[in-house]
C-alpha atoms as a PDB file:
ATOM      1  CA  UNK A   1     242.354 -46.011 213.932  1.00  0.00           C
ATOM      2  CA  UNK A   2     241.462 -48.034 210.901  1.00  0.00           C
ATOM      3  CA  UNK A   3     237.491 -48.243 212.075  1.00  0.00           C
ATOM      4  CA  UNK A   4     238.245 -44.348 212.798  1.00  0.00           C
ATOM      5  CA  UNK A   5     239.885 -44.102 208.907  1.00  0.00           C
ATOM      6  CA  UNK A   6     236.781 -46.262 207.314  1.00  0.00           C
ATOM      7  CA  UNK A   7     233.835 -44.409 208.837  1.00  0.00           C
ATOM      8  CA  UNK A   8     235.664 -41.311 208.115  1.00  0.00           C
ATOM      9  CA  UNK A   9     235.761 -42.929 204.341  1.00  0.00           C
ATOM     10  CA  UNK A  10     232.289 -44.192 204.237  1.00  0.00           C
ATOM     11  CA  UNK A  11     231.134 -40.211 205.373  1.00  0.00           C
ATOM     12  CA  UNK A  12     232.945 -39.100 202.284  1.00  0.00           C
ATOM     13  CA  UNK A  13     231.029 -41.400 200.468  1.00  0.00           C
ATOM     14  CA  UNK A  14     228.102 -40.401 201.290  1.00  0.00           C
ATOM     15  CA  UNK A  15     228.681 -36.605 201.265  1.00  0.00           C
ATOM     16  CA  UNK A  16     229.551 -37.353 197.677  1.00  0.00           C
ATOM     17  CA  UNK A  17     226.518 -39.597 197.101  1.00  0.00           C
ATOM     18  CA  UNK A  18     224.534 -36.906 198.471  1.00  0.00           C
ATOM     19  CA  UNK A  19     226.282 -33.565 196.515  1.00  0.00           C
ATOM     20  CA  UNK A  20     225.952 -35.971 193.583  1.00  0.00           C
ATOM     21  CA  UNK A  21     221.887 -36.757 194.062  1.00  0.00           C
ATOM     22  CA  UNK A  22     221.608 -32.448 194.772  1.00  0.00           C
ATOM     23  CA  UNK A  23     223.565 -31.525 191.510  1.00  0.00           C
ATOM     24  CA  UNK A  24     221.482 -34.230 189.579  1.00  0.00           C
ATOM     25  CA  UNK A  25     218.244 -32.104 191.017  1.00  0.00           C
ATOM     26  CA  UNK A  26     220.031 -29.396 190.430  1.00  0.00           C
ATOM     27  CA  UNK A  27     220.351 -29.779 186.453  1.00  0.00           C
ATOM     28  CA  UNK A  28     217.303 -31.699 186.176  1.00  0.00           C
ATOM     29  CA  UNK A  29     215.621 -28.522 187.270  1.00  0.00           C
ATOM     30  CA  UNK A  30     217.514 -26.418 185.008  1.00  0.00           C
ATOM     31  CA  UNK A  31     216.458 -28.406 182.460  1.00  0.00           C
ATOM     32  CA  UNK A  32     212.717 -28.343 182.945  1.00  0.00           C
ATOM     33  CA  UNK A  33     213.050 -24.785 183.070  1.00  0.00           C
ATOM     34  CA  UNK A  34     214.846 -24.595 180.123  1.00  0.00           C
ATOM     35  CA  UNK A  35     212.128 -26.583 178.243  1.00  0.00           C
ATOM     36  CA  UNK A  36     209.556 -24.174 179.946  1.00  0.00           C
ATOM     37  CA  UNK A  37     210.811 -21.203 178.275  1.00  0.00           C
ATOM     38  CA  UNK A  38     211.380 -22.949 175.086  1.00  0.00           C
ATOM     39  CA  UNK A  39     207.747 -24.062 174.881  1.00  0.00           C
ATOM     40  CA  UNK A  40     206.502 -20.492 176.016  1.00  0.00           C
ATOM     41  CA  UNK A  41     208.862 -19.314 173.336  1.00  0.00           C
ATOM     42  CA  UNK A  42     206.816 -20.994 170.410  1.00  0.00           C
ATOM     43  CA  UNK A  43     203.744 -20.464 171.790  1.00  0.00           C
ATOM     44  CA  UNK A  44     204.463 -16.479 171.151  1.00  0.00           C
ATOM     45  CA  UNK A  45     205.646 -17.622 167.800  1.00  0.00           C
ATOM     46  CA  UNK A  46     202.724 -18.894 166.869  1.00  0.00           C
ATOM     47  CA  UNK A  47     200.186 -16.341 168.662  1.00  0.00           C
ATOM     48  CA  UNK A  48     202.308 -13.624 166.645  1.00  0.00           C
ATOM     49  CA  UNK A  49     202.220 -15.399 162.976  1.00  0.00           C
ATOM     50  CA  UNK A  50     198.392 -15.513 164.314  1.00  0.00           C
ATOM     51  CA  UNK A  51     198.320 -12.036 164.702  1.00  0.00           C
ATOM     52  CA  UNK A  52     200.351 -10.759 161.410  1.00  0.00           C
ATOM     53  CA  UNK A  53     198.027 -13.325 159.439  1.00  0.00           C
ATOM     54  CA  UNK A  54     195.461 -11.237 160.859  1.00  0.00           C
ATOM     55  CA  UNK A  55     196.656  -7.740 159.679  1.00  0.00           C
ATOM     56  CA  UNK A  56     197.531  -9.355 156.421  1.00  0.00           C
ATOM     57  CA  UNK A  57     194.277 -10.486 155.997  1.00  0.00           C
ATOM     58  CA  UNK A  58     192.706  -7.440 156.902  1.00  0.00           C
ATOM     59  CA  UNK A  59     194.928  -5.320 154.789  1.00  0.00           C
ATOM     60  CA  UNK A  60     194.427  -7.886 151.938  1.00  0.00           C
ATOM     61  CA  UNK A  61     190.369  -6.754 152.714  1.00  0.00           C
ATOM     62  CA  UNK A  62     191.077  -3.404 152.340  1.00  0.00           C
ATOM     63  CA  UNK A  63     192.936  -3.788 149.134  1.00  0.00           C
ATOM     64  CA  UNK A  64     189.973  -5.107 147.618  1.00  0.00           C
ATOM     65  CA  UNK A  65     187.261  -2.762 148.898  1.00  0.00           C
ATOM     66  CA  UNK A  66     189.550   0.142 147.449  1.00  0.00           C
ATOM     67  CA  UNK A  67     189.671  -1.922 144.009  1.00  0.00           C
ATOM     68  CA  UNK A  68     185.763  -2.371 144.299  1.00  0.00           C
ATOM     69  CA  UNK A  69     184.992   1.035 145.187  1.00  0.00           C
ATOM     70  CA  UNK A  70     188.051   2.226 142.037  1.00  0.00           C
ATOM     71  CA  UNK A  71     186.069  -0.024 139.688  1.00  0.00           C
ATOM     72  CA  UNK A  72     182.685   1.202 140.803  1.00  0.00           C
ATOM     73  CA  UNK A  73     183.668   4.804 140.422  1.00  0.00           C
ATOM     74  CA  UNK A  74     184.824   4.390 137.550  1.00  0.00           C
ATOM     75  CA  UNK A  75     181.594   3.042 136.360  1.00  0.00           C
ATOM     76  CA  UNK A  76     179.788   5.493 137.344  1.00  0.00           C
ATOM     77  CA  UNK A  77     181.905   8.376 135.945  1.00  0.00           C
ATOM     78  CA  UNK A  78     181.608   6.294 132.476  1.00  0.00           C
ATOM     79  CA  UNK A  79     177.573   6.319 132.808  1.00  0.00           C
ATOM     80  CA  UNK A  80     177.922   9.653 133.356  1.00  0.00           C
ATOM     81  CA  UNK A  81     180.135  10.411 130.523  1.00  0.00           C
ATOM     82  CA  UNK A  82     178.347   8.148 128.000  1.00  0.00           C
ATOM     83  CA  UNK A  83     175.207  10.429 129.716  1.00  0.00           C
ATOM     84  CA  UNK A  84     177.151  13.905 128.492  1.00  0.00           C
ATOM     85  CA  UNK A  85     178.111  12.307 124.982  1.00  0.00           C
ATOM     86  CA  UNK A  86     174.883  11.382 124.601  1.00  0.00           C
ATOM     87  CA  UNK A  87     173.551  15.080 125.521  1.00  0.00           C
ATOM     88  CA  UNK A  88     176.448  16.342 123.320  1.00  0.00           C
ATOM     89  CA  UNK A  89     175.265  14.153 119.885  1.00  0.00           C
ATOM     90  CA  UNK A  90     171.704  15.862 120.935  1.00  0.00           C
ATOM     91  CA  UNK A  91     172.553  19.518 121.102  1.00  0.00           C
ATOM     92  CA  UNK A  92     174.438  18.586 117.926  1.00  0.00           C
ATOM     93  CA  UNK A  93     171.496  17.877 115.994  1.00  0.00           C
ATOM     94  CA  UNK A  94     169.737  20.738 117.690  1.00  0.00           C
ATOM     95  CA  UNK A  95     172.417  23.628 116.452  1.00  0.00           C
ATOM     96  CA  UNK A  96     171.919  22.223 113.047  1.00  0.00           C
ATOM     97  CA  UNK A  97     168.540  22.812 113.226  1.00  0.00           C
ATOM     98  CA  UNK A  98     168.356  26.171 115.546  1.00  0.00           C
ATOM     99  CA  UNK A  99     171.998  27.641 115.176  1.00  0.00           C
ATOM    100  CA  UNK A 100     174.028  29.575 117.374  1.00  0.00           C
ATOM    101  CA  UNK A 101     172.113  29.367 120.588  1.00  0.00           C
ATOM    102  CA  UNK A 102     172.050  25.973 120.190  1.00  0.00           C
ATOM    103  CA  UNK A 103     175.965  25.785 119.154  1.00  0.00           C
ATOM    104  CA  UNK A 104     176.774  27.561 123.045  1.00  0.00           C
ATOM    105  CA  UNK A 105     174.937  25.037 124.692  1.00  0.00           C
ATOM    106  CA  UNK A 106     177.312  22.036 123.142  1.00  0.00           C
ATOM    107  CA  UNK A 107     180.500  24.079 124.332  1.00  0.00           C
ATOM    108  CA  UNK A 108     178.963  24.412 127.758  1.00  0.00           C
ATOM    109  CA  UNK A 109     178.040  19.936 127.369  1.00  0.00           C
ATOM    110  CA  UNK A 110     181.609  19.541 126.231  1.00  0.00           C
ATOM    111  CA  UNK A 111     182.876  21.872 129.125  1.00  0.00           C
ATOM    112  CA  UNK A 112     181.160  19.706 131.548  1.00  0.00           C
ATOM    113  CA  UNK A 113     182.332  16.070 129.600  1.00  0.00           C
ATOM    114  CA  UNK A 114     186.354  17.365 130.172  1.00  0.00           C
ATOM    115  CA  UNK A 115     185.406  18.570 133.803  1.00  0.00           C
ATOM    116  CA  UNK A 116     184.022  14.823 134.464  1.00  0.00           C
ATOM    117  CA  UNK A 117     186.647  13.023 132.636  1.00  0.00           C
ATOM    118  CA  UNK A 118     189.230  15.625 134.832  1.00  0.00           C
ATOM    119  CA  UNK A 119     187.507  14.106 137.952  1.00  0.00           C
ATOM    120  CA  UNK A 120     187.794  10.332 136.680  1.00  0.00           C
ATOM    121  CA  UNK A 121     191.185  10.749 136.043  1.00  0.00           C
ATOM    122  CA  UNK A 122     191.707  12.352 139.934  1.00  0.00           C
ATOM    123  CA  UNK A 123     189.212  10.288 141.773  1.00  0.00           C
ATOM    124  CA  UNK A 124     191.945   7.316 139.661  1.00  0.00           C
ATOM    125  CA  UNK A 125     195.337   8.693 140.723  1.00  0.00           C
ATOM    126  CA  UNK A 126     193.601   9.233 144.314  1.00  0.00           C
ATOM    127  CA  UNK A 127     192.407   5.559 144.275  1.00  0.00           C
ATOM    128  CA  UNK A 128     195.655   4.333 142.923  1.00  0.00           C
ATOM    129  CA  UNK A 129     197.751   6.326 145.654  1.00  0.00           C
ATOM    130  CA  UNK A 130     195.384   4.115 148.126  1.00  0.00           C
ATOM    131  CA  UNK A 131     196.254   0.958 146.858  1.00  0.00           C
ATOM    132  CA  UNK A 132     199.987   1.970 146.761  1.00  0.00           C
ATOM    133  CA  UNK A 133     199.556   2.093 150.235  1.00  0.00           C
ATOM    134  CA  UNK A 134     197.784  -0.786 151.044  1.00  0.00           C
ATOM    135  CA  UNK A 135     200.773  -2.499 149.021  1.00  0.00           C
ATOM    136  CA  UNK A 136     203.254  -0.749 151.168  1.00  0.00           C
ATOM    137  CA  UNK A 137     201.017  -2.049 154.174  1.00  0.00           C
ATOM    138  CA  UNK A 138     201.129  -5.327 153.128  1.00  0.00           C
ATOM    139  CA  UNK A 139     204.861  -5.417 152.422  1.00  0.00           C
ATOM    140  CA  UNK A 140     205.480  -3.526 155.794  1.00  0.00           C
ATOM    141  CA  UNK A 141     203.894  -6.195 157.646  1.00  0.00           C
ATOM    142  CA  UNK A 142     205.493  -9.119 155.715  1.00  0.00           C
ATOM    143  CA  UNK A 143     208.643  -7.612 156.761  1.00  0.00           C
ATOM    144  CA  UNK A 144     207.634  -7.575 160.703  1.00  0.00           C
ATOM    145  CA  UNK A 145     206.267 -10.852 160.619  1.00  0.00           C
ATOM    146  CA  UNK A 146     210.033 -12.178 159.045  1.00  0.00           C
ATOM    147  CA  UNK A 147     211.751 -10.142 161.389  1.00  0.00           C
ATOM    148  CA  UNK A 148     210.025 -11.755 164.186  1.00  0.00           C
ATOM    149  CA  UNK A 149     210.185 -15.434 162.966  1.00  0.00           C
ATOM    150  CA  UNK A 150     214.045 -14.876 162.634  1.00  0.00           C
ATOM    151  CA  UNK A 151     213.749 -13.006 166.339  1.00  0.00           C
ATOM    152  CA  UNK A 152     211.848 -16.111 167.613  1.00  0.00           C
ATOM    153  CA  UNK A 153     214.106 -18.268 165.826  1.00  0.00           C
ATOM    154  CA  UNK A 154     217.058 -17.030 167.070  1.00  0.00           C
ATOM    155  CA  UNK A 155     215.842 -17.544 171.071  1.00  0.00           C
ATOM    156  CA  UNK A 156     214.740 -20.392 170.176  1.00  0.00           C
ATOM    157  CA  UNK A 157     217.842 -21.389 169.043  1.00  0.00           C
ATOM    158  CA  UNK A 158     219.616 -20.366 172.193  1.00  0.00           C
ATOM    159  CA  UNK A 159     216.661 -21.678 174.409  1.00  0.00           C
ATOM    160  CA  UNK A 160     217.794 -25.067 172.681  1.00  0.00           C
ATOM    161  CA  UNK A 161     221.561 -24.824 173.226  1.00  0.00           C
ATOM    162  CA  UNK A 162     221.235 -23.730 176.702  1.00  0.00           C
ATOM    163  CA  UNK A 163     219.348 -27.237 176.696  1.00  0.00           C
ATOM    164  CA  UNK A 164     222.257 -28.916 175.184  1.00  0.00           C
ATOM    165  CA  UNK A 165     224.668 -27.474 177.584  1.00  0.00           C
ATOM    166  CA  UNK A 166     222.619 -28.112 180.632  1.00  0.00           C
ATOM    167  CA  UNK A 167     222.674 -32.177 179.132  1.00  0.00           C
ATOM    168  CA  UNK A 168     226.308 -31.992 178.041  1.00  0.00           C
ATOM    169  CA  UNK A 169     227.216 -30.644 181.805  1.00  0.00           C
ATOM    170  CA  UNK A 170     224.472 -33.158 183.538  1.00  0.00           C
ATOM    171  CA  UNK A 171     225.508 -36.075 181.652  1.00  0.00           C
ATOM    172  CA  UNK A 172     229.514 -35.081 182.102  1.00  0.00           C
END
């Protein structure tokens, strides 16, 4: 009975030994999958900073060929005003020495100096509105690329205390 009682004991054991070694594979597995998706986790971290640094970039591009082409326009709208001052101080001299006829043909220079400086000042509020946009862009994707650090973070975060618990439970 006592031989029956100790091999009955020793099976126990064993069974234990055994449920013991497949819980230990158990949580070990867990655990490597836990660290899977953590690493996968920062790898999409970092391919999506990647990608916002990107559009930043490009929208940081696109900010300056609007100030380029602004700055350029404006040029040229000066050149061409400096041009119809120019023709104004001419016809000037001209009515003083021909009169009247001369006189309609400054009005009609002057006419075309406001209608130039009415196009600077448009093709500058339409450039402006541009960059205000860009801006808002820029800001728009700062604000998605935050969100989704923080979103990242946050599984991260959990991806980590999942890890914790797994270890807490494994080592308990």
């Amino acid at each position: 009975r006592l031989a029956e009682e100790e091999a009955a004991a020793e099976e126990e054991r064993q069974r234990l030994e055994e449920e013991r070694l497949a819980e230990q594979a158990r949580l070990a597995e867990e655990e490597a999958l836990a660290d899977a998706e953590r690493q996968r986790l920062e790898k999409e971290r970092l391919a999506e900073e990647v990608r916002l640094a990107e559009e930043e970039a490009a929208t940081e591009e696109e900010r300056q060929r609007l100030e380029e082409k602004r700055l350029a326009e404006e040029a040229r709208l000066a050149e061409e005003e400096a041009a119809a001052e120019a023709e104004r101080q001419r016809l000037e001299e001209e009515r003083l020495a021909e009169g009247a006829k001369i006189a309609e043909e400054k009005a009609a220079a002057e006419e075309e100096r406001q209608r130039l400086e009415e196009e600077r000042l448009a093709e500058e509020a339409k450039i402006a509105e541009e960059e205000a946009a860009a801006e808002t862009e820029r800001q728009r994707l700062e604000e998605e690329r935050l969100a989704e650090e923080a979103r990242l973070a946050e599984e991260e975060a959990a991806a980590e205390e999942e890890r914790q618990r797994l270890e807490e439970e494994r080592l308990a």
